[in-house]
Structure formats: C-alpha cells, structure tokens
Protein backbone atom coordinates (compact mmCIF):
# COMPACT_ATOMS: atom_id res chain seq x y z
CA UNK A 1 -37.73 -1.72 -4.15
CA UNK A 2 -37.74 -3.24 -0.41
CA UNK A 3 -35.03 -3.45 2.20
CA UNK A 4 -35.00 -5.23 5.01
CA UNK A 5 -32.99 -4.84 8.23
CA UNK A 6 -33.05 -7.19 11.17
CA UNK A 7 -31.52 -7.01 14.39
CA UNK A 8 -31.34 -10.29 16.66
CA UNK A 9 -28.82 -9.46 19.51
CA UNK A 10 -31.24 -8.14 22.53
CA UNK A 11 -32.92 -6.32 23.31
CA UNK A 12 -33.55 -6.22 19.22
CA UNK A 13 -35.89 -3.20 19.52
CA UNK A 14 -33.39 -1.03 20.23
CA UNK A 15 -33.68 -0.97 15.94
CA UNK A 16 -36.29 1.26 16.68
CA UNK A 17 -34.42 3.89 18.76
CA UNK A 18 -31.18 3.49 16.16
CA UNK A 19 -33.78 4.41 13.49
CA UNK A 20 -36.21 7.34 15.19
CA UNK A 21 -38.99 4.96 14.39
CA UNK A 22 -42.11 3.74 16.46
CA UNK A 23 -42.28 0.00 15.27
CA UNK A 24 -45.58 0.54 16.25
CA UNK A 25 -46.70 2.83 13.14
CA UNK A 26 -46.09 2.87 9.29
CA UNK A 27 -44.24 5.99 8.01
CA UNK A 28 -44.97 7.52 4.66
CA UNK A 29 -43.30 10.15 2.79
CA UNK A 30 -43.75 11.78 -0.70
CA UNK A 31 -40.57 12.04 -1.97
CA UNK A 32 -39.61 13.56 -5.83
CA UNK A 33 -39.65 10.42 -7.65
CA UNK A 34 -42.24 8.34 -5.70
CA UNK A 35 -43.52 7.70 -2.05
CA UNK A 36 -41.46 5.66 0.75
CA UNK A 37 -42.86 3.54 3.55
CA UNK A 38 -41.33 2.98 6.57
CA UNK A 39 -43.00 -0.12 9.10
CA UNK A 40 -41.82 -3.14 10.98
CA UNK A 41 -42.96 -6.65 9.89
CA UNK A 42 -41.88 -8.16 12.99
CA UNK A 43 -40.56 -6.35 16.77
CA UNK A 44 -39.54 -8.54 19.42
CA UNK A 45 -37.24 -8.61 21.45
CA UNK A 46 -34.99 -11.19 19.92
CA UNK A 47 -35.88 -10.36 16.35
CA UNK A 48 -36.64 -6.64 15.45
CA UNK A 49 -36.88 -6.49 11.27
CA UNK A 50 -37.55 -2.41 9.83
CA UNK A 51 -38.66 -2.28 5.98
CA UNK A 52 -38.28 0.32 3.74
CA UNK A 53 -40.76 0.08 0.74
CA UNK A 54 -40.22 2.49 -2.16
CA UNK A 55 -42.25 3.20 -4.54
CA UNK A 56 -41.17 4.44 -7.68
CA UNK A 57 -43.36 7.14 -10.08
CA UNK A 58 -41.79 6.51 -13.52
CA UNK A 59 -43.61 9.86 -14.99
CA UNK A 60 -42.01 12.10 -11.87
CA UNK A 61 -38.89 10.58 -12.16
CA UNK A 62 -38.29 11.47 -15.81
CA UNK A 63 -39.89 14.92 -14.82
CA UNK A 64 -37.90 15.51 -12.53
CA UNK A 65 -34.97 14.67 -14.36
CA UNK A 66 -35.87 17.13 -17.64
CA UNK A 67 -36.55 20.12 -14.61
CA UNK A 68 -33.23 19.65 -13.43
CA UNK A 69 -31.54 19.13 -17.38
CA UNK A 70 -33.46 22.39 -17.74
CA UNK A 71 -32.15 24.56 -15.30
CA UNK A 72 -28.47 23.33 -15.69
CA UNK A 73 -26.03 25.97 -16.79
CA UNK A 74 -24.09 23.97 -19.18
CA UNK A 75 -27.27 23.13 -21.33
C-alpha cells in the first residue's frame, strides 16, 4: 500500500517538521504484519510530497492474528 501527502503552500517543507521526518533520509520500521518506509519523493519549497510504503507479510499477518485468537479469553 502507498500514501502520498503533498504540501504546496510555502515554505512546503515545513511537511517535514509536521511529520518528525528528515526529507533527507528513508525511514524503515519492522512492524507485526510487515515493514513500513517512510521517504520523500520530492522536497522543495513549493512542493514537499512524504510517502509511506507498506509492506505487507501475508504469513505474519495470519500469525499474528492466530497468537492473538489464542490468547483471547472468550476462545
């Protein structure tokens, strides 16, 4: 999945601060179903666009999901 915010009333950039985000580096986290990239495709300052890319892991998302089924009281 990938979403895109952009930001054109100046100074644009200011996405960045908004955010906590460098536009200068790509973030990646592991997260429990996948991993998630963070990372600007463009950063001016008339046009500032973030992208989040997420990357789903089919096998730990239904793992994750029979854990939690698992430790449910009403099971």
């Amino acid at each position: 999945m990938l979403l895109t915010i952009t930001s054109t009333s100046p100074p644009a950039t200011d996405l960045g601060f908004l955010l906590h985000k460098n536009p200068a580096a790509v973030r990646s986290v592991d997260v429990g179903f996948g991993v998630t990239h963070a990372f600007y495709p463009a950063a001016e300052a008339d046009c500032c666009t973030i992208a989040l890319l997420v990357e789903v892991d089919p096998i730990a998302l239904v793992r994750r999901s029979r854990a939690a089924r698992s430790r449910s009281p009403l099971t």
